[in-house]
Protein backbone atom coordinates (compact mmCIF):
# COMPACT_ATOMS: atom_id res chain seq x y z
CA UNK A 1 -11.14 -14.03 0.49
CA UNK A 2 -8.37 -14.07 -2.15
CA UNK A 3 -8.21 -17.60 -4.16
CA UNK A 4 -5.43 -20.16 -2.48
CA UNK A 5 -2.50 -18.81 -4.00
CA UNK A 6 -2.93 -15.43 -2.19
CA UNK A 7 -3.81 -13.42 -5.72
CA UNK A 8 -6.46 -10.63 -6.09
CA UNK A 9 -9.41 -11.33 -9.05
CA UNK A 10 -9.74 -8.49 -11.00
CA UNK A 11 -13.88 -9.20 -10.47
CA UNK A 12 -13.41 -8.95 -7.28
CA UNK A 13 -15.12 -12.16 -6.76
CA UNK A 14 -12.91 -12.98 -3.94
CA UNK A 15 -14.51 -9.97 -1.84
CA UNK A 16 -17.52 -10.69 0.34
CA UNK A 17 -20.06 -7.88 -0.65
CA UNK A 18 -23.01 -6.27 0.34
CA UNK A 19 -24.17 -5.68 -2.76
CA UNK A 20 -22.34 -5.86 -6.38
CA UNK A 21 -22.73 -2.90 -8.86
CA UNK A 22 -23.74 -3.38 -12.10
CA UNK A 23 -21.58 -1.92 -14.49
CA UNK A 24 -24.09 0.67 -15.61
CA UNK A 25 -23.59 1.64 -11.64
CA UNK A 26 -20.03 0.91 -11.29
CA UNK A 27 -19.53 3.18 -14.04
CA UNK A 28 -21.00 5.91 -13.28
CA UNK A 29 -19.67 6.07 -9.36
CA UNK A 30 -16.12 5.37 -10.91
CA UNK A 31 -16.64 8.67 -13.49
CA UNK A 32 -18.28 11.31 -10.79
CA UNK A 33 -16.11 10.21 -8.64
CA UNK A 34 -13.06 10.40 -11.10
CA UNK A 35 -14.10 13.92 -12.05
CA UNK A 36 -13.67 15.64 -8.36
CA UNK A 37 -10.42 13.84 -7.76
CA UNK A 38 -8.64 17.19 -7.98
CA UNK A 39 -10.40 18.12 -4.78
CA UNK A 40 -8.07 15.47 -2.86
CA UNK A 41 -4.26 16.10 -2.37
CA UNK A 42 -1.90 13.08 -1.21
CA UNK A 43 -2.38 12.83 2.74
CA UNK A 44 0.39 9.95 3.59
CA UNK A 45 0.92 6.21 2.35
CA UNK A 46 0.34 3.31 5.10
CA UNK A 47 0.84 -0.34 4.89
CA UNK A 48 -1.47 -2.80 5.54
CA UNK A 49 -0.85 -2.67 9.39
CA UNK A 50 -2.10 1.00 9.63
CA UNK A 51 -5.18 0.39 7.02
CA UNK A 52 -7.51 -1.28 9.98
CA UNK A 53 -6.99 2.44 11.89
CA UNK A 54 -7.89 4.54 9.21
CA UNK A 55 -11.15 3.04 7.71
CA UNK A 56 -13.50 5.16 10.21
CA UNK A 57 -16.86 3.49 8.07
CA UNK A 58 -18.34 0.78 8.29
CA UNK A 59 -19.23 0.60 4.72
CA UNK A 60 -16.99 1.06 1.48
CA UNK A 61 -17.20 0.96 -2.30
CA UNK A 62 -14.28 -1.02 -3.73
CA UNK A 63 -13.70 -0.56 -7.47
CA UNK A 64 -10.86 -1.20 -9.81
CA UNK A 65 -8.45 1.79 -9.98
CA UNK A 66 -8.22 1.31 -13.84
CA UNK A 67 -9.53 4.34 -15.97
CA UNK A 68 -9.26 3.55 -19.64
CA UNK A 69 -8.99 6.62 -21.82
CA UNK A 70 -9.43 7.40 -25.70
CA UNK A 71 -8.32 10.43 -26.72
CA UNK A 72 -9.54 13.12 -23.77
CA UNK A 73 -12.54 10.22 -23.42
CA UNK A 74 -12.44 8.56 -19.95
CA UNK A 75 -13.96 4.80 -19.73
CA UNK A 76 -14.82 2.61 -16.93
CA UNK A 77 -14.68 -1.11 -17.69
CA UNK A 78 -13.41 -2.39 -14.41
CA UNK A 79 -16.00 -3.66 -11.45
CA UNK A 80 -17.51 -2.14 -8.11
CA UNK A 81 -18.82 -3.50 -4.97
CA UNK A 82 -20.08 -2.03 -1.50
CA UNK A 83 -18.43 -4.27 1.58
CA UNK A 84 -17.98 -4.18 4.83
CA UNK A 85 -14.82 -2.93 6.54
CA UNK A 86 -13.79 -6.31 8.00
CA UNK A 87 -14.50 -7.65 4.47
CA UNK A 88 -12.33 -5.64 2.80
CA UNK A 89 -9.43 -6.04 5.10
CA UNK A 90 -10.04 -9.92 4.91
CA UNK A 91 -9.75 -9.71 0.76
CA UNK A 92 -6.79 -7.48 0.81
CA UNK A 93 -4.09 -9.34 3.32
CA UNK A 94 -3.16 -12.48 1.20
CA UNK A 95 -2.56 -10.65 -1.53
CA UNK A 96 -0.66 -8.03 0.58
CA UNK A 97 1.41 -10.15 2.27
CA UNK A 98 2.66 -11.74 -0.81
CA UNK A 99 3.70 -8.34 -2.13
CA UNK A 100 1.55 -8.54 -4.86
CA UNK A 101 -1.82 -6.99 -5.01
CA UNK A 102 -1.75 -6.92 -9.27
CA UNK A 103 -5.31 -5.60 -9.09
CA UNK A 104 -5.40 -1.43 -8.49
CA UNK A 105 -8.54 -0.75 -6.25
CA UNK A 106 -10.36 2.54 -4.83
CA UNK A 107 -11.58 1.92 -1.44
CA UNK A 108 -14.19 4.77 -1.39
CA UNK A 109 -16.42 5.70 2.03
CA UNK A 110 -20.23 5.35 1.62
CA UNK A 111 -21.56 7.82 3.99
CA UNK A 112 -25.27 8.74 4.48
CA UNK A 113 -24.59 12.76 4.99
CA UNK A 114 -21.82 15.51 3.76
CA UNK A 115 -19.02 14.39 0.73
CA UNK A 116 -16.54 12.21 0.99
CA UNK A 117 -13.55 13.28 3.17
CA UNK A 118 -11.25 10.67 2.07
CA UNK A 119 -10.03 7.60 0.28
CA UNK A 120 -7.67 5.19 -0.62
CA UNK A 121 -5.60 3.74 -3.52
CA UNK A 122 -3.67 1.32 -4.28
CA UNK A 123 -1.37 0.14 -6.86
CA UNK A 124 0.51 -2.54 -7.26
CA UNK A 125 2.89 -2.09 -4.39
CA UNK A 126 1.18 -3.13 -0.80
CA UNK A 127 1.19 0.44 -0.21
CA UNK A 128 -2.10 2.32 0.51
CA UNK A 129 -2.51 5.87 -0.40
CA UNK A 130 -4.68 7.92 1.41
CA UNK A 131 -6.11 10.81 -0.29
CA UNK A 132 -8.13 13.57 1.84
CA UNK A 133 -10.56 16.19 0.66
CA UNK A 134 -8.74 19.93 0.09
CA UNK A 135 -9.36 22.26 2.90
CA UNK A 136 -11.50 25.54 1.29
C-alpha cells in the first residue's frame, strides 16, 4: 500500500511483492523489454475502474517507466518488482484516486509460455495505457 498521504514511492516500497529485482535484473528486463516496444501499437486508455478487467495474469512485473538516455545510450536506473494482481491494484488506487500517481510504472505480464501480448503504462495522469502486441 501507498504511504498515508495516498503518494506512490518511486522504490516501490509501498507494493507488496513476490520477489524484488535487483537492479542488475531490473535493468536488463527494463532494456529487452524497451527494445521490442515497437512491436506494440496503442490499444485504448482505461481508468482505474476498467484496470481489474484487463489484467488476465496472475503475476506482473512492475517497473518504473523512466528510461534515462545519453546521447543514443538508453539507461535504466529506476526499480522492478514481480506482484500479484490484487497487489498491484491495492498499491495503485490511493494514489489514483488522488489524481496523482507522480511515479510512471510498466505493469508487464509474466507468463510461463509464448511473448508478451500486452501491457500497460502509466504516466502521471490516472490513466492506464494499454499497449497490445502488432498482429503479423
Amino acid at each position: 500500500m501507498s504511504d498515508s498521504l495516498g503518494y506512490m514511492e518511486y522504490d516501490l516500497s509501498g507494493l507488496k511483492k513476490i520477489k524484488s529485482m535487483s537492479k542488475g535484473e531490473a535493468r536488463d528486463f527494463f532494456l529487452d523489454f524497451y527494445a521490442r516496444r515497437s512491436n506494440y501499437e496503442f490499444h485504448k486508455a482505461v481508468d482505474y475502474d476498467e484496470l481489474e478487467k484487463i489484467l488476465d495474469e496472475e503475476v506482473y512485473m512492475v517497473l518504473n517507466n523512466e528510461p534515462r538516455r545519453k546521447g543514443k545510450q538508453i539507461f535504466f536506473t529506476g526499480n522492478a518488482a514481480q506482484a500479484y494482481k490484487k497487489d498491484i491494484l491495492d498499491f495503485i488506487e490511493p494514489p489514483v484516486k488522488k489524481h496523482d500517481l507522480i511515479v510512471p510504472l510498466l505493469i508487464v505480464p509474466l507468463k510461463d509460455t509464448g511473448e508478451i501480448d500486452y501491457f500497460i503504462s502509466t504516466q502521471e495522469d490516472p490513466v492506464f495505457e494499454i499497449m497490445r502486441l502488432k498482429k503479423k
